[in-house]
PDB file of N, CA and C in Angstrom:
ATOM      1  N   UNK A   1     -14.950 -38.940  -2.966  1.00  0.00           N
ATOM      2  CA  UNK A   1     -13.986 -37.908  -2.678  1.00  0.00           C
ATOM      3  C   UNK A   1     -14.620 -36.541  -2.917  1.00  0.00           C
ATOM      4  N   UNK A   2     -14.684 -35.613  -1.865  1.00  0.00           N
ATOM      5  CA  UNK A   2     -15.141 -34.639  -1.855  1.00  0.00           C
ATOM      6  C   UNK A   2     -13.721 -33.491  -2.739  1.00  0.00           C
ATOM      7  N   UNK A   3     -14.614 -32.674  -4.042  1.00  0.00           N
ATOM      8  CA  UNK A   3     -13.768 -31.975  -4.442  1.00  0.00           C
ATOM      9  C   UNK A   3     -14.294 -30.384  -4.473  1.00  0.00           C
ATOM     10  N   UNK A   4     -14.869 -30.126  -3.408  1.00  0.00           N
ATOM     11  CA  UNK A   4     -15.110 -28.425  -3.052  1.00  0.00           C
ATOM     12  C   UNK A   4     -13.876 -27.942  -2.099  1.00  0.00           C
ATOM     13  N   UNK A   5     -13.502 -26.715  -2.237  1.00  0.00           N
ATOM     14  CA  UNK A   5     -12.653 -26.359  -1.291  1.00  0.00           C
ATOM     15  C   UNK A   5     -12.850 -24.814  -1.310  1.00  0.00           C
ATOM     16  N   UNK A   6     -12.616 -24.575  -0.189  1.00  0.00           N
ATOM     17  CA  UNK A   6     -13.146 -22.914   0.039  1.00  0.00           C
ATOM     18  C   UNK A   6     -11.707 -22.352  -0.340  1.00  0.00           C
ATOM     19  N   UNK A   7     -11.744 -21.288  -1.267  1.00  0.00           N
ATOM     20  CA  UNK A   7     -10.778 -20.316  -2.242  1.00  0.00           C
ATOM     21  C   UNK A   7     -11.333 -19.096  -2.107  1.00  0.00           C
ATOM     22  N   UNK A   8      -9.926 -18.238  -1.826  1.00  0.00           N
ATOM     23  CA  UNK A   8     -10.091 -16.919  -1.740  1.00  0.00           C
ATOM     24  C   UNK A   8      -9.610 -16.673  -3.343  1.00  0.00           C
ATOM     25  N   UNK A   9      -9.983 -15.809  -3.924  1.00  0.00           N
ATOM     26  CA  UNK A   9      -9.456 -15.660  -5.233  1.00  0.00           C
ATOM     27  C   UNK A   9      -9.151 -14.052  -4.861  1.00  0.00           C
ATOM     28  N   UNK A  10      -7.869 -13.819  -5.792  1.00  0.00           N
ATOM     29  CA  UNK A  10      -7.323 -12.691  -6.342  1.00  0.00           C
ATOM     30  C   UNK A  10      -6.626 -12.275  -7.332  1.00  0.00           C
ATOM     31  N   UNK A  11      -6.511 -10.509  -7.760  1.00  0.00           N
ATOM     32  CA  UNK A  11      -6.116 -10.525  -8.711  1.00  0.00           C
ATOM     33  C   UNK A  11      -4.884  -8.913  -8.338  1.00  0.00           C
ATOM     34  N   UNK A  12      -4.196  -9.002  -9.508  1.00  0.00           N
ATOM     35  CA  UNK A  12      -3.229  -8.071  -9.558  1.00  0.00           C
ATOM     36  C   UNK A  12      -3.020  -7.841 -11.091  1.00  0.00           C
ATOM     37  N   UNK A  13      -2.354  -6.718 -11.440  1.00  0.00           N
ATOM     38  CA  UNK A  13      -2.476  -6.391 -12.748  1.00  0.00           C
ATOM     39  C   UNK A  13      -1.293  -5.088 -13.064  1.00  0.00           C
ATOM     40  N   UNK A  14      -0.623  -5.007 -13.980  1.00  0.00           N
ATOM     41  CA  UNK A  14       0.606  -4.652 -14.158  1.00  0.00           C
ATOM     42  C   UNK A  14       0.314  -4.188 -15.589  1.00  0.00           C
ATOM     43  N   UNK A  15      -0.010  -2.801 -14.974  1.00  0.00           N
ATOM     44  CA  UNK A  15      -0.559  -1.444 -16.027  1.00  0.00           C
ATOM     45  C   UNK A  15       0.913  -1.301 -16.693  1.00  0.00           C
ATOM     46  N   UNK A  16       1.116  -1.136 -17.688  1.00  0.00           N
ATOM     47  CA  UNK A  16       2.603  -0.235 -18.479  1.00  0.00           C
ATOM     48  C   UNK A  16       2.194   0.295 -19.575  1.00  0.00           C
ATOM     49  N   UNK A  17       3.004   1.132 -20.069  1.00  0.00           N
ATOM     50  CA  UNK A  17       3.213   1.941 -21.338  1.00  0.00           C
ATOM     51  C   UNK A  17       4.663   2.229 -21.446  1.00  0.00           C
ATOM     52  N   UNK A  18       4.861   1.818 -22.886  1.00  0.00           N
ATOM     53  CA  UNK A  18       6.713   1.601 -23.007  1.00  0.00           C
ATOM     54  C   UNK A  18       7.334   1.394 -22.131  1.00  0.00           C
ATOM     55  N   UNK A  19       8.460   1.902 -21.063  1.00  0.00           N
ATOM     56  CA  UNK A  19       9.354   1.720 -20.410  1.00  0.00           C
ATOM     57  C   UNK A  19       9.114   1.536 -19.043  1.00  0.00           C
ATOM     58  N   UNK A  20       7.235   2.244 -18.669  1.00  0.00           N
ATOM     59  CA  UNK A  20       7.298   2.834 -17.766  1.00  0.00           C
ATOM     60  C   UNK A  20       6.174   2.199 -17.088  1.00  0.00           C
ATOM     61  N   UNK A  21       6.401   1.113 -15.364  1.00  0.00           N
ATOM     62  CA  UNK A  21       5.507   0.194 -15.093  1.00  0.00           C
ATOM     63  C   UNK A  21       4.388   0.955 -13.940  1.00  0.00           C
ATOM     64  N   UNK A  22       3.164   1.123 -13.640  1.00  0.00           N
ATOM     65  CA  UNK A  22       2.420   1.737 -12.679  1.00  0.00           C
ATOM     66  C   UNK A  22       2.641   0.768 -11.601  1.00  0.00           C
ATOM     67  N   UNK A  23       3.056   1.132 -10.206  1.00  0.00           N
ATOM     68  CA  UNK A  23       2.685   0.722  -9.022  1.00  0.00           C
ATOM     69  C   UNK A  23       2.313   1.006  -7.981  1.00  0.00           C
ATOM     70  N   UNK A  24       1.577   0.384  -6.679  1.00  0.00           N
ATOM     71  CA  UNK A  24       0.574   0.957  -5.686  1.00  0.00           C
ATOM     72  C   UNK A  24       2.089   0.759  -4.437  1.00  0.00           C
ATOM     73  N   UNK A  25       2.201   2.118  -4.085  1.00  0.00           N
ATOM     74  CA  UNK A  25       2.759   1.772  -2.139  1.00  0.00           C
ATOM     75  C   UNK A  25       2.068   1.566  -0.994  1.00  0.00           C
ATOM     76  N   UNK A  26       1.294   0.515  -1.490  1.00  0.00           N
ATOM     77  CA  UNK A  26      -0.028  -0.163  -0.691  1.00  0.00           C
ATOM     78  C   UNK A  26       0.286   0.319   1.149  1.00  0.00           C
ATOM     79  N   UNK A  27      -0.933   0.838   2.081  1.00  0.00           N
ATOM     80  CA  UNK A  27      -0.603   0.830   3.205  1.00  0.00           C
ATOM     81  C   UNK A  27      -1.589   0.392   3.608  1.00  0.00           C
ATOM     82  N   UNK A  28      -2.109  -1.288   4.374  1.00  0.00           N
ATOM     83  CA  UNK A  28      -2.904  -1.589   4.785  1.00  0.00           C
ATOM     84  C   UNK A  28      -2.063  -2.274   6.142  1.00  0.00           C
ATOM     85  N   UNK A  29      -3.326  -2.533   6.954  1.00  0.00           N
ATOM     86  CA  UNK A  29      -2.857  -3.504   8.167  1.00  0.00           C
ATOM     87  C   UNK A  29      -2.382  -4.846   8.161  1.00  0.00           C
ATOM     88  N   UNK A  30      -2.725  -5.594   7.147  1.00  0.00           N
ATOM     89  CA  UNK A  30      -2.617  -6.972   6.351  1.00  0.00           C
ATOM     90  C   UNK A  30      -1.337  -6.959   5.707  1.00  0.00           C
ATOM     91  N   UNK A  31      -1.119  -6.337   4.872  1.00  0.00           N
ATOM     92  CA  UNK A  31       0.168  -6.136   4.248  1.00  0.00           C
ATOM     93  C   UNK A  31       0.364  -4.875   3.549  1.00  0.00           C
ATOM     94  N   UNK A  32       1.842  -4.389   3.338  1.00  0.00           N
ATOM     95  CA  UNK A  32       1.807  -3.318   2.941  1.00  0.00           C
ATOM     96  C   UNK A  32       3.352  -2.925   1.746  1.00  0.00           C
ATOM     97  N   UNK A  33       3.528  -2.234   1.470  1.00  0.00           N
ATOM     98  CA  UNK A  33       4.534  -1.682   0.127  1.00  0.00           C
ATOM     99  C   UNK A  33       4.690  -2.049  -1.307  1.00  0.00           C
ATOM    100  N   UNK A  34       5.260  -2.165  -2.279  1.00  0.00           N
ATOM    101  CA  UNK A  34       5.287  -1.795  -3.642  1.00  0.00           C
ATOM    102  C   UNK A  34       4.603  -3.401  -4.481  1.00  0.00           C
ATOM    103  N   UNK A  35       3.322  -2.643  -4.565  1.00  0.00           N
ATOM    104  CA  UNK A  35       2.788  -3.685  -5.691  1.00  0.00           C
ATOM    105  C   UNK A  35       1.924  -3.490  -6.862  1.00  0.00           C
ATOM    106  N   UNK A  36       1.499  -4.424  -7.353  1.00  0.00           N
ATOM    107  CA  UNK A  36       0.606  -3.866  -8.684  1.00  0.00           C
ATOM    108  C   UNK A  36      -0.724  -3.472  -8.279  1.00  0.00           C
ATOM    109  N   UNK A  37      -1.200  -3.136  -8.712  1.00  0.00           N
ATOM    110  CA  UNK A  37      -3.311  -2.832  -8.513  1.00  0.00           C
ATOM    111  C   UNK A  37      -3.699  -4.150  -8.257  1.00  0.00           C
ATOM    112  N   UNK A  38      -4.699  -4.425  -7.576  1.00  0.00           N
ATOM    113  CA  UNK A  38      -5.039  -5.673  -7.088  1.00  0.00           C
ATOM    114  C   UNK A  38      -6.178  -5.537  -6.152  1.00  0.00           C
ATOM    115  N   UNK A  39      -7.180  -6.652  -6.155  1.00  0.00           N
ATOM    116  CA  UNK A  39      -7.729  -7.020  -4.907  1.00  0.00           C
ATOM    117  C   UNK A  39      -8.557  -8.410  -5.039  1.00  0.00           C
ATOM    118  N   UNK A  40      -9.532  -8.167  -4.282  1.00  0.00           N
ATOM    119  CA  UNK A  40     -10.558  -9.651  -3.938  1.00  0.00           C
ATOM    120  C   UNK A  40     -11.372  -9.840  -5.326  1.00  0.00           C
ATOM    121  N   UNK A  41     -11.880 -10.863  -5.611  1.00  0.00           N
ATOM    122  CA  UNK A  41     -12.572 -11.201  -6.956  1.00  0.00           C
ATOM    123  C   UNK A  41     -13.870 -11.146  -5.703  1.00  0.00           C
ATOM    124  N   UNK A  42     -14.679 -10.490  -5.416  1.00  0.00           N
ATOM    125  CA  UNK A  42     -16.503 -10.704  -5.220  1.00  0.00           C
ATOM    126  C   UNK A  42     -17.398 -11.557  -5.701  1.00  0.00           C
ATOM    127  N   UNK A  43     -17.862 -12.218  -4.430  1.00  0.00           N
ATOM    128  CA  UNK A  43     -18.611 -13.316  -5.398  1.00  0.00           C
ATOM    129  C   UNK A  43     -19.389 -12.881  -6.303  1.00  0.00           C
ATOM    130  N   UNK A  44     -19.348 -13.795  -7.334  1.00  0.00           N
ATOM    131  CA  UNK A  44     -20.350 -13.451  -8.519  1.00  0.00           C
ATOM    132  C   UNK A  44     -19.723 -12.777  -9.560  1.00  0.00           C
ATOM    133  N   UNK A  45     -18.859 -12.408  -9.025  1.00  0.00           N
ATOM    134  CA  UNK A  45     -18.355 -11.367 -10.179  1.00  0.00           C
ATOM    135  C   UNK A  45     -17.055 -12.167 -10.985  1.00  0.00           C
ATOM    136  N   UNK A  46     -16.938 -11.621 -12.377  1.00  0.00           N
ATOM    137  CA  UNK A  46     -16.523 -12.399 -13.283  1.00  0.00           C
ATOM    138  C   UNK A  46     -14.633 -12.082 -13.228  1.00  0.00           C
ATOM    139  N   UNK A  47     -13.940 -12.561 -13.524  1.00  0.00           N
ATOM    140  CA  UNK A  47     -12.228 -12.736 -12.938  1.00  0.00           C
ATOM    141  C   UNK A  47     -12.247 -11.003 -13.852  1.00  0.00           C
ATOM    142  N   UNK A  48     -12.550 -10.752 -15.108  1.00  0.00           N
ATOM    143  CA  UNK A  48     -11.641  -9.639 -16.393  1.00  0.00           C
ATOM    144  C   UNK A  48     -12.780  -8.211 -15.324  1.00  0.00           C
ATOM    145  N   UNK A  49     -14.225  -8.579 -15.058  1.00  0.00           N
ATOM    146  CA  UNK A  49     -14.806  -7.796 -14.517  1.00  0.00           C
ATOM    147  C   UNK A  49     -13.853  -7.087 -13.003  1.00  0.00           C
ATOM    148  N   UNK A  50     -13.641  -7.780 -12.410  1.00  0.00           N
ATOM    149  CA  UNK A  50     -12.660  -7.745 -10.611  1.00  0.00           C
ATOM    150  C   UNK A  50     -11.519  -7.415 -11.429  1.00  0.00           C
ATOM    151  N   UNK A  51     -10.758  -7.323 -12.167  1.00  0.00           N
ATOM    152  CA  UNK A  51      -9.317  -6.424 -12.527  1.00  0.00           C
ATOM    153  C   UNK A  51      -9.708  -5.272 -12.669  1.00  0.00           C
ATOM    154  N   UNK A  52     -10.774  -4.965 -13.632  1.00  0.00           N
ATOM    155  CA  UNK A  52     -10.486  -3.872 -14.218  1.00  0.00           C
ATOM    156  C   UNK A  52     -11.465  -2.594 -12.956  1.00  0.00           C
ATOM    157  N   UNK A  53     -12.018  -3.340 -12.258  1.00  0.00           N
ATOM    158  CA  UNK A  53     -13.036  -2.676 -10.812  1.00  0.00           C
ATOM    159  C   UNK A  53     -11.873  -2.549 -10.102  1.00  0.00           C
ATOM    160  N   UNK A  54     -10.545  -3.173  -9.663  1.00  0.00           N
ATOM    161  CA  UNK A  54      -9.715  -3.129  -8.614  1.00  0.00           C
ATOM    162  C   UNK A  54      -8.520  -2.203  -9.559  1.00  0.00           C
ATOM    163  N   UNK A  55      -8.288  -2.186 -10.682  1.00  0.00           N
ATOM    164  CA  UNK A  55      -7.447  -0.787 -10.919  1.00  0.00           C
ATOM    165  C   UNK A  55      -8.160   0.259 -10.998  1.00  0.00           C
ATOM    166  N   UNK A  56      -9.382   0.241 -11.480  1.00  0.00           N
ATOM    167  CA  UNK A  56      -9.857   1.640 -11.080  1.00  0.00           C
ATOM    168  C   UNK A  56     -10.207   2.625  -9.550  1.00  0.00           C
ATOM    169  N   UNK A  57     -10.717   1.261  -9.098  1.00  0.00           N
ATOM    170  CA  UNK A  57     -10.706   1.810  -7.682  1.00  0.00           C
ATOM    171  C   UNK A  57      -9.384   2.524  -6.864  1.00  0.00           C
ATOM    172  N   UNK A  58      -8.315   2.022  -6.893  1.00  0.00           N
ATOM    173  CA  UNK A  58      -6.941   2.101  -6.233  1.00  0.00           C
ATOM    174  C   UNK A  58      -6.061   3.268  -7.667  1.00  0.00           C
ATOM    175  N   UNK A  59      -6.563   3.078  -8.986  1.00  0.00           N
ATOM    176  CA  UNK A  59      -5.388   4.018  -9.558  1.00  0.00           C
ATOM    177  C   UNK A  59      -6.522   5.177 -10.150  1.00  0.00           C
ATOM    178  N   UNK A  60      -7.785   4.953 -10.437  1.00  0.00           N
ATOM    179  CA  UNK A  60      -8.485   5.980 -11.185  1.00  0.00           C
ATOM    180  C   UNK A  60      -8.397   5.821 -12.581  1.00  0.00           C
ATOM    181  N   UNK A  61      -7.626   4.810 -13.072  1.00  0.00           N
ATOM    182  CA  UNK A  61      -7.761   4.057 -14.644  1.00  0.00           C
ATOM    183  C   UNK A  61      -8.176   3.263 -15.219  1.00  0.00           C
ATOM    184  N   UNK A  62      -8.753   3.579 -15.873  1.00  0.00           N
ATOM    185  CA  UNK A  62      -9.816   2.280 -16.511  1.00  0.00           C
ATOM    186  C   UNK A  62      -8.909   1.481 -17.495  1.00  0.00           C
ATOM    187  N   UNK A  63      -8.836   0.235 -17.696  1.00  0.00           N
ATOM    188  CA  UNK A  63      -8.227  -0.743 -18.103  1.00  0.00           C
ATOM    189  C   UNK A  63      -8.560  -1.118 -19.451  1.00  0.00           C
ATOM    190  N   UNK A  64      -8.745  -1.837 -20.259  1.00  0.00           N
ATOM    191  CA  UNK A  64      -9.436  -2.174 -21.300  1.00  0.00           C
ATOM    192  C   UNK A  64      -7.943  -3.626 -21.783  1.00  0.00           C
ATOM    193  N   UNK A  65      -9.022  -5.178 -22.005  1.00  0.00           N
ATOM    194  CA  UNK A  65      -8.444  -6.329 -22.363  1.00  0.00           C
ATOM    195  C   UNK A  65      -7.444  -6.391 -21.810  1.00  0.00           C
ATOM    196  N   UNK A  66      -6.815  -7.267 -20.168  1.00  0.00           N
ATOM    197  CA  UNK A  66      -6.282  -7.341 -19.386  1.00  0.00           C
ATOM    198  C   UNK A  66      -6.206  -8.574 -19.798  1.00  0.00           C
ATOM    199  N   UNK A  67      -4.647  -9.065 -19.830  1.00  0.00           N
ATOM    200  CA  UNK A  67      -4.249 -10.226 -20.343  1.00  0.00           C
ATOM    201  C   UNK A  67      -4.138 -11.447 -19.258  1.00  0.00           C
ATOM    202  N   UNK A  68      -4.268 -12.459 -18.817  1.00  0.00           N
ATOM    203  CA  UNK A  68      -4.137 -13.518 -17.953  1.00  0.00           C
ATOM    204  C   UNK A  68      -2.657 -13.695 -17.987  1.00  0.00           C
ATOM    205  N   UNK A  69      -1.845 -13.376 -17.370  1.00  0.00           N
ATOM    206  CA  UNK A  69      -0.725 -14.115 -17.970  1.00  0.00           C
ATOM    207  C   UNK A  69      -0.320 -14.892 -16.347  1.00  0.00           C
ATOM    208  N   UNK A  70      -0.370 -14.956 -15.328  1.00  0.00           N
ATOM    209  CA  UNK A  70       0.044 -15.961 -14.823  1.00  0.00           C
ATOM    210  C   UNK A  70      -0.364 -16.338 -13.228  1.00  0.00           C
ATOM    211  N   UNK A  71      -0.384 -17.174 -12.820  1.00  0.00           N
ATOM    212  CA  UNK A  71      -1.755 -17.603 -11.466  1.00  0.00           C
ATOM    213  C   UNK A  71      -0.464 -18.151 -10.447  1.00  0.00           C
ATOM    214  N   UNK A  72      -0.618 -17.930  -9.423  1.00  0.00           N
ATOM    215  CA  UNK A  72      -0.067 -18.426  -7.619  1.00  0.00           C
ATOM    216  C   UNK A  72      -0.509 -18.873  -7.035  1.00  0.00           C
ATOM    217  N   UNK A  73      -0.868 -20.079  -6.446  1.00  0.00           N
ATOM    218  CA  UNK A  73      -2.018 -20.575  -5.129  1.00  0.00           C
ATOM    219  C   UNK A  73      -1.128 -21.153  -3.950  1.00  0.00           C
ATOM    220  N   UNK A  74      -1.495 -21.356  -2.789  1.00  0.00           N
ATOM    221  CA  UNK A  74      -1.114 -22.036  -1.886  1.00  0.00           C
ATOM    222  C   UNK A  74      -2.257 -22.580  -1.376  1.00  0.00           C
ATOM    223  N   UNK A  75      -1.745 -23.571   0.132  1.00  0.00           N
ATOM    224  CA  UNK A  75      -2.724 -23.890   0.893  1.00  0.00           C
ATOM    225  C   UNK A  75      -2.703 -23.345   2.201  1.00  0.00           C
ATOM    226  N   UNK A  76      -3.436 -22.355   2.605  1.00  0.00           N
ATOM    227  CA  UNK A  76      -3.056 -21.688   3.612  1.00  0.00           C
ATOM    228  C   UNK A  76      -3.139 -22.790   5.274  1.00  0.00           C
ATOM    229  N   UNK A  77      -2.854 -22.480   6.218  1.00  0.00           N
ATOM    230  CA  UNK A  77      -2.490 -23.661   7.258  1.00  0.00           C
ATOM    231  C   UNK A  77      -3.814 -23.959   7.826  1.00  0.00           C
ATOM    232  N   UNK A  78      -5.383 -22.906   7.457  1.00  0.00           N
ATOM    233  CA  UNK A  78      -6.537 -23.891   8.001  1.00  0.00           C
ATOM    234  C   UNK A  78      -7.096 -24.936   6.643  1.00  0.00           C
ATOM    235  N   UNK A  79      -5.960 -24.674   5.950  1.00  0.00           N
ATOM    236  CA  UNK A  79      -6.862 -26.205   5.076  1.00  0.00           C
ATOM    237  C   UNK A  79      -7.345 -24.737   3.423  1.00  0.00           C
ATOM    238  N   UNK A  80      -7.785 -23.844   3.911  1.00  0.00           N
ATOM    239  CA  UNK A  80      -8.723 -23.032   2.708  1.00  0.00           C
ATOM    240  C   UNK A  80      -7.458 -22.852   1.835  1.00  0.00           C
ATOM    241  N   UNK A  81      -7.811 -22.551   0.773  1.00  0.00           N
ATOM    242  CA  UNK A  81      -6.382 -22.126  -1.067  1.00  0.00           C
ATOM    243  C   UNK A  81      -7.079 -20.315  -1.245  1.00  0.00           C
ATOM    244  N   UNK A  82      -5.731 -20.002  -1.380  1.00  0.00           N
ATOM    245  CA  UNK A  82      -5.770 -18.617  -1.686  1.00  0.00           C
ATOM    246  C   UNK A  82      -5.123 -19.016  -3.268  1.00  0.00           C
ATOM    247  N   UNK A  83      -5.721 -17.872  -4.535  1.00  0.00           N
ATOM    248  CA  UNK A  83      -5.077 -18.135  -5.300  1.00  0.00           C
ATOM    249  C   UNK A  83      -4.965 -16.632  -5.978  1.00  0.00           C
ATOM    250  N   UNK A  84      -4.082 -16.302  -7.052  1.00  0.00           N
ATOM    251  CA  UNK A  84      -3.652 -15.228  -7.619  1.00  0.00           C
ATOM    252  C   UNK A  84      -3.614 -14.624  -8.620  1.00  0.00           C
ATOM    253  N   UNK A  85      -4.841 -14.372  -9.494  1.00  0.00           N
ATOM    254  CA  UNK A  85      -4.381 -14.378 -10.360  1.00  0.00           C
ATOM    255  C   UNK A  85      -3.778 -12.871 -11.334  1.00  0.00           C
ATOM    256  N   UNK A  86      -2.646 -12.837 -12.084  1.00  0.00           N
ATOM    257  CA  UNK A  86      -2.132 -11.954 -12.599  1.00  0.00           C
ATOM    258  C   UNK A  86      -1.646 -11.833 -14.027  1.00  0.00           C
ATOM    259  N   UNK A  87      -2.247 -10.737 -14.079  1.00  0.00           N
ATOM    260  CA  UNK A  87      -2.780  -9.953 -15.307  1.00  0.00           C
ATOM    261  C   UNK A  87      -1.770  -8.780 -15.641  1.00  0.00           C
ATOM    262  N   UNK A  88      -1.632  -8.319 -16.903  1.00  0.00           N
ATOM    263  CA  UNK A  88      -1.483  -7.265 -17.707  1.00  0.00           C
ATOM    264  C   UNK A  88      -1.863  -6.693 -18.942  1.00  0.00           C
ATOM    265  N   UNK A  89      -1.833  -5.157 -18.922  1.00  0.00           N
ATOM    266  CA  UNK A  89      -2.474  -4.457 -19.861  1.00  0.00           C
ATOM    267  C   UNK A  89      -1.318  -3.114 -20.235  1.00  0.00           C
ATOM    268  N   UNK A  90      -1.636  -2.839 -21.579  1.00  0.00           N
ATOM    269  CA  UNK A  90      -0.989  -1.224 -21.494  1.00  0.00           C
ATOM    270  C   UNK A  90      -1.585  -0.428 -22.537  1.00  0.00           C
ATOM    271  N   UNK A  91      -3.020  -0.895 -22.020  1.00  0.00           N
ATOM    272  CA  UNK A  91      -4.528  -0.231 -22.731  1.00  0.00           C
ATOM    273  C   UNK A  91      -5.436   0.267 -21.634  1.00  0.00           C
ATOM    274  N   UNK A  92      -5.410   1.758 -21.228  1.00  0.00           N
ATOM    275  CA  UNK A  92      -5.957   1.752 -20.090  1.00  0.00           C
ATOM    276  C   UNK A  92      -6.259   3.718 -20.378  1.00  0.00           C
ATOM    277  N   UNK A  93      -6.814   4.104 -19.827  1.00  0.00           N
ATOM    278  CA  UNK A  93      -7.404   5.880 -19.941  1.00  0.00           C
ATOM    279  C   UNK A  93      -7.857   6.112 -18.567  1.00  0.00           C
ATOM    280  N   UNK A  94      -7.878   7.472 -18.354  1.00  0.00           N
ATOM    281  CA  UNK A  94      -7.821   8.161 -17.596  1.00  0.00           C
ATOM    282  C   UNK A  94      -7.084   9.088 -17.013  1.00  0.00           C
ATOM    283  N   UNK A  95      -7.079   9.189 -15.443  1.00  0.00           N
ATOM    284  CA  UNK A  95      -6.531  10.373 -14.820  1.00  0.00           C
ATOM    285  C   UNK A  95      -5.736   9.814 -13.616  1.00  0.00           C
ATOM    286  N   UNK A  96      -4.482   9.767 -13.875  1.00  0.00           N
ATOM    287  CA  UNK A  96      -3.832   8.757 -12.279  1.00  0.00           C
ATOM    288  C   UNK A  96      -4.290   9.179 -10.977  1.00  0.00           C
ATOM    289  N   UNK A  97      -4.620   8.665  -9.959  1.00  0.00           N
ATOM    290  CA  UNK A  97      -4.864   9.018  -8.672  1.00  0.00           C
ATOM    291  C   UNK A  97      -4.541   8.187  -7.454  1.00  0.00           C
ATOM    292  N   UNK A  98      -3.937   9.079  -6.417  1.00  0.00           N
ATOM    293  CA  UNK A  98      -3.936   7.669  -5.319  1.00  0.00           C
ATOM    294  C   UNK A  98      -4.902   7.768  -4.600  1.00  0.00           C
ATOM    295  N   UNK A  99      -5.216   6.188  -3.725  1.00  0.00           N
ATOM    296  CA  UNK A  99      -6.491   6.038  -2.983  1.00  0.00           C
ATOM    297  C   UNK A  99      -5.886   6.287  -1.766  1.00  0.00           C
ATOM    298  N   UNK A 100      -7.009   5.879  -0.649  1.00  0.00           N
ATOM    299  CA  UNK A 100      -6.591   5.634   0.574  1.00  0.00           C
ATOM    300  C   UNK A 100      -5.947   3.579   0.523  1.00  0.00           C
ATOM    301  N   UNK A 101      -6.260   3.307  -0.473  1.00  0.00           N
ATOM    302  CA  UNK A 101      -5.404   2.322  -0.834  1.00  0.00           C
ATOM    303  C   UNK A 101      -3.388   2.453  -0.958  1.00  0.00           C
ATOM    304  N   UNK A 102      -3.321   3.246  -0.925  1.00  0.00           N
ATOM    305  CA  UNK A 102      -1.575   4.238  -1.345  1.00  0.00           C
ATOM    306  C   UNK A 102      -1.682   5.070  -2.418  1.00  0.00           C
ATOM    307  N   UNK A 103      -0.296   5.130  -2.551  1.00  0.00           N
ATOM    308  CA  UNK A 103       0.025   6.023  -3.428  1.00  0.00           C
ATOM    309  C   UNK A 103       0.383   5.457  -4.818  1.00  0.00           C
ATOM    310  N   UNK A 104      -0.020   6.061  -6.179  1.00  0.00           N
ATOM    311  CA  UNK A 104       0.251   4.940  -6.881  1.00  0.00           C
ATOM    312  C   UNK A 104       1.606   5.906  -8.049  1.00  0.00           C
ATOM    313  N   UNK A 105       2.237   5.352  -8.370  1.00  0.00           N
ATOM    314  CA  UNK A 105       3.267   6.113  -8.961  1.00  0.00           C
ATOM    315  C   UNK A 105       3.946   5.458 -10.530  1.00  0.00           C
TER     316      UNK A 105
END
């Protein structure tokens, strides 16, 4: 029994401080409106490394000990697994900014 399967991996991450949660009004062609910081894990690159590269890129904040707290997969209809994984932190510095990723608020 063959157990390789081609996986897209991803991540998302749900910045807060007290009351108050950061989110992206993502505008891409793929999909688009209110979500957390997120993107593709790169091969090679390590799951805590790809969070804290994909909130900085999209918010301009650097992250620090991003918690695992909970994963999504499916099987998409050619057979390949997309999976999800999601994270939070409310240890993070910097200067907020939006990308050409959206607006982050």
């Amino acid at each position: 029994m063959d157990r390789t399967q081609i996986v897209t991996i991803t991540n998302m991450c749900m910045v807060y401080k007290d009351d108050q949660v950061l989110v992206l009004d993502k505008v891409n062609d793929d999909w688009n409106g209110i979500t957390f910081p997120g993107g593709h894990i790169e091969k090679g690159e390590s799951f805590a490394d790809s969070v804290v590269r994909e909130v900085l890129e999209e918010t301009g904040l650097t992250i620090a000990s991003p918690q695992l707290c909970g994963i999504k997969d499916w099987t998409n209809e050619d057979g390949s697994r997309y999976m999800v994984l999601f994270y939070k932190t409310n240890l993070f510095e910097g200067e907020l900014k939006s990308s050409d990723d959206g607006k982050v608020f």
